[in-house]
C-alpha atoms as a PDB file:
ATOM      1  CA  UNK A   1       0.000   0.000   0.000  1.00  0.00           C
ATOM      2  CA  UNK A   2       1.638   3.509  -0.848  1.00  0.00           C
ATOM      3  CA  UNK A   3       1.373   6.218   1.737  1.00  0.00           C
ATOM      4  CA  UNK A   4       0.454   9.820   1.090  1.00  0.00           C
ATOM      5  CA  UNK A   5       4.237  10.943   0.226  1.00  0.00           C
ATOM      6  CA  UNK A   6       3.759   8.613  -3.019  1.00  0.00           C
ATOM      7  CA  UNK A   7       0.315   9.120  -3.549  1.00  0.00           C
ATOM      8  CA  UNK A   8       0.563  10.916  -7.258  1.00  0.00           C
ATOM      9  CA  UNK A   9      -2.098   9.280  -9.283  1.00  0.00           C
ATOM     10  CA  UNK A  10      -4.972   9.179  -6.396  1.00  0.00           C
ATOM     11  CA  UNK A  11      -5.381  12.879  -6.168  1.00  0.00           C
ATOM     12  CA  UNK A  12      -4.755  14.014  -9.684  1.00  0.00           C
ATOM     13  CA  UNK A  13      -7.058  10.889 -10.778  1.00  0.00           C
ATOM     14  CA  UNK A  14      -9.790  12.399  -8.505  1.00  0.00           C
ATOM     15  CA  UNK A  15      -9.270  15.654  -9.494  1.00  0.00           C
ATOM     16  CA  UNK A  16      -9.724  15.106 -13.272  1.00  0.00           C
ATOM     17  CA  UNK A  17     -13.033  12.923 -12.439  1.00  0.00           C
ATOM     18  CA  UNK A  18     -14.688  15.788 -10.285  1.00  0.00           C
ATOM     19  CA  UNK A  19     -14.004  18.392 -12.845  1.00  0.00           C
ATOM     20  CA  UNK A  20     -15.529  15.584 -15.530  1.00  0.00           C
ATOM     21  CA  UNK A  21     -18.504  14.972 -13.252  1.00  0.00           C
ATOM     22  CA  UNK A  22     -18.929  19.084 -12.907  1.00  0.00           C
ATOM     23  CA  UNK A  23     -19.693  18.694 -16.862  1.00  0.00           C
ATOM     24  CA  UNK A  24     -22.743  16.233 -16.694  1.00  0.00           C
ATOM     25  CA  UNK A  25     -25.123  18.390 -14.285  1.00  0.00           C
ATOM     26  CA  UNK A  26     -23.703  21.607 -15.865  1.00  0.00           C
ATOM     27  CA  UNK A  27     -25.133  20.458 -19.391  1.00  0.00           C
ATOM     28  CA  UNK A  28     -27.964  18.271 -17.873  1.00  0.00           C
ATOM     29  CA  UNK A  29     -29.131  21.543 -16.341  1.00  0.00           C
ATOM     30  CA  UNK A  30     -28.483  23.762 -19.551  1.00  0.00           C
ATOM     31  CA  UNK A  31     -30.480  21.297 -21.438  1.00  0.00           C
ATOM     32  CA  UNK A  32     -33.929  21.091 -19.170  1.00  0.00           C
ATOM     33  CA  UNK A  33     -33.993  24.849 -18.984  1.00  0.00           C
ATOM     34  CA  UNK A  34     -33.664  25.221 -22.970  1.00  0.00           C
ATOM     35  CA  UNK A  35     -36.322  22.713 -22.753  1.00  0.00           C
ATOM     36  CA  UNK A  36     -38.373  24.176 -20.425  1.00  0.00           C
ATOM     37  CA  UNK A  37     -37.493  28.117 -21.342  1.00  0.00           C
ATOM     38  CA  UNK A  38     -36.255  28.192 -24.809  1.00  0.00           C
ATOM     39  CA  UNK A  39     -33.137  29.790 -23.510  1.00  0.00           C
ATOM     40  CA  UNK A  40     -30.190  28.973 -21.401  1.00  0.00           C
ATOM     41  CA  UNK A  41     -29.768  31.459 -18.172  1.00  0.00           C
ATOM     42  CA  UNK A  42     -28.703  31.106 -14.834  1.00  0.00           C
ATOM     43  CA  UNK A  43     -31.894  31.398 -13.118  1.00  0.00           C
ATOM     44  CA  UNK A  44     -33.593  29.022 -15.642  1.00  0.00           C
ATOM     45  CA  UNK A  45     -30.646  26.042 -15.215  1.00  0.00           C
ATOM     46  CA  UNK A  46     -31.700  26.604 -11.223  1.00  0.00           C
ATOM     47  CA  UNK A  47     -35.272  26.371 -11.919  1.00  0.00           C
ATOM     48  CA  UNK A  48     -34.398  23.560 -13.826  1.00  0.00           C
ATOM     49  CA  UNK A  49     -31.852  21.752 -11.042  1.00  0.00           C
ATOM     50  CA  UNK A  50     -34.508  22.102  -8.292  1.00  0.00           C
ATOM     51  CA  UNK A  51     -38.090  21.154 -10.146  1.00  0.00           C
ATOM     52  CA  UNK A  52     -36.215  17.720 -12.293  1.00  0.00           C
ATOM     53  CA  UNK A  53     -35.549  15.075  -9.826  1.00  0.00           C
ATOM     54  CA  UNK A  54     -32.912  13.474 -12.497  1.00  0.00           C
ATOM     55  CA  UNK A  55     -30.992  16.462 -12.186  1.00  0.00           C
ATOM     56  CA  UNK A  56     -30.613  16.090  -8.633  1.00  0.00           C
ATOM     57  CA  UNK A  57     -29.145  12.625  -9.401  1.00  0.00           C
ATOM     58  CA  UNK A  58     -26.820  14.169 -11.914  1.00  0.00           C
ATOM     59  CA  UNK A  59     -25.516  16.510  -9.519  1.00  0.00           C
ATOM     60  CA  UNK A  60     -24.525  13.786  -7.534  1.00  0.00           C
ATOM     61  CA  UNK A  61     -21.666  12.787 -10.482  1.00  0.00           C
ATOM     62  CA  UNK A  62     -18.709  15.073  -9.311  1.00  0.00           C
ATOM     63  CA  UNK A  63     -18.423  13.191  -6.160  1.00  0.00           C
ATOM     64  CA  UNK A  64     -19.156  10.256  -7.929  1.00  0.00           C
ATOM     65  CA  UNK A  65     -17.144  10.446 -10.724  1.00  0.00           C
ATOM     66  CA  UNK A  66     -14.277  11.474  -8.270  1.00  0.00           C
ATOM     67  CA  UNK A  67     -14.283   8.704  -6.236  1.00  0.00           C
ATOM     68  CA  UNK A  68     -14.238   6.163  -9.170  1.00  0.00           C
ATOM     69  CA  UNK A  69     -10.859   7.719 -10.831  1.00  0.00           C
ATOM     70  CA  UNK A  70      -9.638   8.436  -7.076  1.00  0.00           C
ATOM     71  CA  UNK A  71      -9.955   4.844  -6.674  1.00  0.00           C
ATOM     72  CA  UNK A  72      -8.290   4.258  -9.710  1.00  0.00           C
ATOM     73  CA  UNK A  73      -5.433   6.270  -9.417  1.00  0.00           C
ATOM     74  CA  UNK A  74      -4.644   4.655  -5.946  1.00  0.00           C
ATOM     75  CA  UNK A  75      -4.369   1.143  -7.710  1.00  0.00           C
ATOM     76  CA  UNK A  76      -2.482   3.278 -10.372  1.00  0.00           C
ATOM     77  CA  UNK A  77       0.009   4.210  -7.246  1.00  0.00           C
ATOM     78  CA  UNK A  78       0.092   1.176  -5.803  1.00  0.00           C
ATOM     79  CA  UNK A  79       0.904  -0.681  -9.371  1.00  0.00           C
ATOM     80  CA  UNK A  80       3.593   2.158  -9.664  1.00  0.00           C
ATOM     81  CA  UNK A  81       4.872   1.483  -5.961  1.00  0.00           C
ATOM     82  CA  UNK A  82       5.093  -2.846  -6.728  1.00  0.00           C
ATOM     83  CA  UNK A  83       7.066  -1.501 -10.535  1.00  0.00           C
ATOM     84  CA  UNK A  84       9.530   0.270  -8.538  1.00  0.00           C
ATOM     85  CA  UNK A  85       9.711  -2.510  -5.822  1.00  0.00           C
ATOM     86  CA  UNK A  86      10.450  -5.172  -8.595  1.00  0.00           C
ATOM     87  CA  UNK A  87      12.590  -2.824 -10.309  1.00  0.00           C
ATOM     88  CA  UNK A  88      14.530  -2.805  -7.240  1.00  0.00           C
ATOM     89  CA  UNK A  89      14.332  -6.398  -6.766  1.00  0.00           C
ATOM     90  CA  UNK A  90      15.642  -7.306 -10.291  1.00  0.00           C
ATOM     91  CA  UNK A  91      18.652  -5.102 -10.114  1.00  0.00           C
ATOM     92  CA  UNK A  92      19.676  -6.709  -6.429  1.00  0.00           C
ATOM     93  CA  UNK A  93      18.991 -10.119  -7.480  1.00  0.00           C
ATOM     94  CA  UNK A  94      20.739  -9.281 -10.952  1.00  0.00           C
ATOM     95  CA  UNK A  95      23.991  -8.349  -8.889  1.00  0.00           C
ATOM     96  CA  UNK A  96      23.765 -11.519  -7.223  1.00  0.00           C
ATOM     97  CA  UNK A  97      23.842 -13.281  -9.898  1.00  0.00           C
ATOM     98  CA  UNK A  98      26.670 -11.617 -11.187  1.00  0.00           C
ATOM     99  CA  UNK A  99      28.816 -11.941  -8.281  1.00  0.00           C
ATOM    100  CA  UNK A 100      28.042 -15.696  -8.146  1.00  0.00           C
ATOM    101  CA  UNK A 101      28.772 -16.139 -11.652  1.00  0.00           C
ATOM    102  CA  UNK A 102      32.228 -14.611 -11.198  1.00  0.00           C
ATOM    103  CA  UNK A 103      33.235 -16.579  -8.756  1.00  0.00           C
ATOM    104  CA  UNK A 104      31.996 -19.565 -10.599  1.00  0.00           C
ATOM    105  CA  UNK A 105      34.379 -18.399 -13.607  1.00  0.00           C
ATOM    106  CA  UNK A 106      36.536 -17.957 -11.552  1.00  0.00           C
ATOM    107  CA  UNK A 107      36.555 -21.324 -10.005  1.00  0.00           C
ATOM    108  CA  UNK A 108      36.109 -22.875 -13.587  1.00  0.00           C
ATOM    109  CA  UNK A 109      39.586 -20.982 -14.533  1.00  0.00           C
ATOM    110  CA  UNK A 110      40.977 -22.126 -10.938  1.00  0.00           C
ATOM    111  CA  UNK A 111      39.864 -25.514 -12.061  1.00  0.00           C
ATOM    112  CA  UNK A 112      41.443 -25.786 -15.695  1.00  0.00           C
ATOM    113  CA  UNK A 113      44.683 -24.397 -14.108  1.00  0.00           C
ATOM    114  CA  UNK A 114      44.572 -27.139 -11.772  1.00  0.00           C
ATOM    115  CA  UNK A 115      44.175 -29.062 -13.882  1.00  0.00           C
ATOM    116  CA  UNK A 116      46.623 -28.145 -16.519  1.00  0.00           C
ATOM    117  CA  UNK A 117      49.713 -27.685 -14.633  1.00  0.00           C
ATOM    118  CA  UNK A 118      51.774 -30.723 -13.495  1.00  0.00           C
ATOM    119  CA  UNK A 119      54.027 -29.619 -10.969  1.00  0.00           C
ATOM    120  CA  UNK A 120      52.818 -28.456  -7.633  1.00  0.00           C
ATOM    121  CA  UNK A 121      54.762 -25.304  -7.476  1.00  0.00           C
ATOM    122  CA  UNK A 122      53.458 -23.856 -10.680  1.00  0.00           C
ATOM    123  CA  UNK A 123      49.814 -25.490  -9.506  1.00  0.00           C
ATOM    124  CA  UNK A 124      49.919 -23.058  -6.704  1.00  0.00           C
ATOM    125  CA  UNK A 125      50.987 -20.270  -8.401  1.00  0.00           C
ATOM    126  CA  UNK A 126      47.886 -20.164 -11.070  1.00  0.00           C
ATOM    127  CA  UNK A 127      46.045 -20.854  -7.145  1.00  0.00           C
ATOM    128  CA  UNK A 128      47.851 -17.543  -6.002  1.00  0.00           C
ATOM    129  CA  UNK A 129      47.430 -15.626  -9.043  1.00  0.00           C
ATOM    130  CA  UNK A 130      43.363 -16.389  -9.628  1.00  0.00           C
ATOM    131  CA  UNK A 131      42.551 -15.773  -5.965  1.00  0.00           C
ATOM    132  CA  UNK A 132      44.143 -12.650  -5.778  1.00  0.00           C
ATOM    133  CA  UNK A 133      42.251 -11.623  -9.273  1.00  0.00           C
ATOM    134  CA  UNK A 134      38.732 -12.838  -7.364  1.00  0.00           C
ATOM    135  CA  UNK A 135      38.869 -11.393  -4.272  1.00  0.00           C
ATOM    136  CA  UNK A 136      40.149  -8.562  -5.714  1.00  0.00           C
ATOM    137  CA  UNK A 137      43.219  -8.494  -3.439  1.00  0.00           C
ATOM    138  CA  UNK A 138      46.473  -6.569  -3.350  1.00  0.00           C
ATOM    139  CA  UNK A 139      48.313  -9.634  -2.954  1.00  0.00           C
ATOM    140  CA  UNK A 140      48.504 -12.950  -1.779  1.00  0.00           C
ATOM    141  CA  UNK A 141      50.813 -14.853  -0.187  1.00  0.00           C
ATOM    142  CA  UNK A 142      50.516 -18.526   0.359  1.00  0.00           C
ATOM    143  CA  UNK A 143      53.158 -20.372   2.476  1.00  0.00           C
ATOM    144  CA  UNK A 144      53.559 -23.970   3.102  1.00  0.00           C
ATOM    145  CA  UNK A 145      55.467 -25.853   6.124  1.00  0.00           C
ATOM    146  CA  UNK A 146      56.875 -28.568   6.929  1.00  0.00           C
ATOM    147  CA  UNK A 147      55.910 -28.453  10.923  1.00  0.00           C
ATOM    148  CA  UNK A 148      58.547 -31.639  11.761  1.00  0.00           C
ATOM    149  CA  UNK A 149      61.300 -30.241  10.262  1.00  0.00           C
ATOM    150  CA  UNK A 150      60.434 -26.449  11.054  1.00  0.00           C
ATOM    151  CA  UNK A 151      61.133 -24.910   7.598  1.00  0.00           C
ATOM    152  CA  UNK A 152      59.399 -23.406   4.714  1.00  0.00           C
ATOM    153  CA  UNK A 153      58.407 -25.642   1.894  1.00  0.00           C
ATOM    154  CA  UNK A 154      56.687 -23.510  -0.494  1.00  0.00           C
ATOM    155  CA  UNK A 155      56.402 -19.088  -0.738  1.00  0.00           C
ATOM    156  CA  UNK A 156      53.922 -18.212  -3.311  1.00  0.00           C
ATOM    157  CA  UNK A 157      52.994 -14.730  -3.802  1.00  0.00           C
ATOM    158  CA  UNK A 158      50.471 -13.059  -6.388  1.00  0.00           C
ATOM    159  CA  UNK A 159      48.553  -9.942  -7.006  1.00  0.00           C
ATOM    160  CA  UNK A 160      49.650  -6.385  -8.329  1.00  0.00           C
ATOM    161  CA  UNK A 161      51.145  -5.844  -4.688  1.00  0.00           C
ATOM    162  CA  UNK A 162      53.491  -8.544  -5.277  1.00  0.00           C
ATOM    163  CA  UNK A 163      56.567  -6.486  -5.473  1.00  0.00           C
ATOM    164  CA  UNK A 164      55.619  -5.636  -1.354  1.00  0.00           C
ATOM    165  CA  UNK A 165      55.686  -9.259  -0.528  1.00  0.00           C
ATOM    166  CA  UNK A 166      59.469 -10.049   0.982  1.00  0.00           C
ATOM    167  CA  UNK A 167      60.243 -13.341  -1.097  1.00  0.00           C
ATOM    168  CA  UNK A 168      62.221 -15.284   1.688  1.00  0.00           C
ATOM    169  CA  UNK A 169      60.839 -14.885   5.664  1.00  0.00           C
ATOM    170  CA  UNK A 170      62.716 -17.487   8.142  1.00  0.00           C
ATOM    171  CA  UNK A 171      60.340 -20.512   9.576  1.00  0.00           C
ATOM    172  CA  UNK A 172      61.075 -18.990  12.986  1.00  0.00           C
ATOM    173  CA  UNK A 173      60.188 -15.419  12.276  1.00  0.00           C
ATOM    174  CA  UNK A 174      57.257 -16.853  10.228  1.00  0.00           C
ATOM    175  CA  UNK A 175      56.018 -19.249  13.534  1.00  0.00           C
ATOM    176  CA  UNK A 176      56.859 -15.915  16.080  1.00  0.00           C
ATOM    177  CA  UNK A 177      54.030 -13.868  13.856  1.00  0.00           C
ATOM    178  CA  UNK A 178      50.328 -14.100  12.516  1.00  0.00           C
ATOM    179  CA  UNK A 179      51.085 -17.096  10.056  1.00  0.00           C
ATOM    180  CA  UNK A 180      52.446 -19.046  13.650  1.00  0.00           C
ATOM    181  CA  UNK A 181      49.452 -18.465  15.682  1.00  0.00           C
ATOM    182  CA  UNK A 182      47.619 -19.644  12.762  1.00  0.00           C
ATOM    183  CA  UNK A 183      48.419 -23.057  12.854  1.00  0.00           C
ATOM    184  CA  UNK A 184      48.998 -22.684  16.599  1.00  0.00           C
ATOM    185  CA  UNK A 185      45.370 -21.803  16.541  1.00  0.00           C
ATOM    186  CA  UNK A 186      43.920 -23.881  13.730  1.00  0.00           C
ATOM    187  CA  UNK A 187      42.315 -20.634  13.017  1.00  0.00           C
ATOM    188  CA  UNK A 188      41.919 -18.115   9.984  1.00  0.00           C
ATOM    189  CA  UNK A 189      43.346 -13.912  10.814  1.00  0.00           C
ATOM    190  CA  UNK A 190      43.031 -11.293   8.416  1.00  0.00           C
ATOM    191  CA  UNK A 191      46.401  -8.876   8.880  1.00  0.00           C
ATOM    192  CA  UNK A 192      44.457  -5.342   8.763  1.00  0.00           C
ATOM    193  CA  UNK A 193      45.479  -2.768   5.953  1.00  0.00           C
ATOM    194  CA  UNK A 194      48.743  -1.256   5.864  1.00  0.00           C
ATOM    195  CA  UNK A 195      50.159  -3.480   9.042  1.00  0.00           C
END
């Protein structure tokens, strides 16, 4: 239902139907006293309106007449109000769609690199490169360990940032910091901007 901030149609509907409804007793009445008088005056259009009980009726139309097109142009404002709702609807769920379908390209391209490369070191680098193209993302580092032996097995990096990424980082400074107290943790961090 609209309220009366977006009520346009309802009053402008009524309007137009009162004025229109003004027209039938105004000729109605014009029309008895040329009837009744031979000529068309103001005192013989009232003589006419009060002796004709089908005048009466007629005079009745403006109100009439502006309820029916008031009552249309609040259906007109409430069709308007459910147009701009869907409209609103569509472009949301339209977004959605496009979000989800680039990260399902985007998983289809993370898949056929996969896929496609044989060793694991350039297999993670097509990993790197493609997540830091979906998330959109600086950069992207992705480390691997070997936890027995304490050291650093594999230092990916990706992203237009990657020139900022430091290419070799000791296990030990590596454990000390936020990628340590990750696995400590078994938990995910997110370092905040510019730290």
């Amino acid at each position: 239902m609209t309220d009366n901030s977006t009520a346009v149609y309802a009053p402008r509907y009524a309007l137009f139907g009162a004025l229109l409804g003004l027209l039938v007793p105004l000729f109605g009445s014009m029309l008895a006293a040329l009837l009744q008088t031979g000529t068309i005056t103001l005192n013989g259009m009232w003589q006419a309106l009060v002796s004709n009980p089908l005048l009466w009726l007629m005079a009745t139309s403006p109100l009439v007449l502006g309820a029916i097109a008031w009552l249309a142009g609040r259906n007109q404002d409430k069709l308007e109000h459910l147009l701009a709702h869907t409209d609103r609807l569509v472009e949301q769920r339209t977004g959605q769609l496009n979000r989800a379908l680039t990260s399902i390209q985007s998983l289809h391209q993370i898949a056929g690199l996969l896929t496609a490369a044989s060793e694991l070191p350039d297999v993670l680098q097509a990993l790197v490169g493609k997540i830091a193209e979906f998330l959109p993302a600086d950069r992207v580092t992705l480390i691997t360990f070997d936890l027995e032996k304490k050291q650093v097995i594999h230092f990916v990096r990706g992203g237009p940032g990657i020139e900022n990424v430091v290419l070799t980082v000791p296990f030990e400074e590596l454990w000390a910091g936020l990628s340590g107290w990750v696995l400590q943790n078994d938990r995910p961090a997110l370092s905040p901007k510019d730290k």
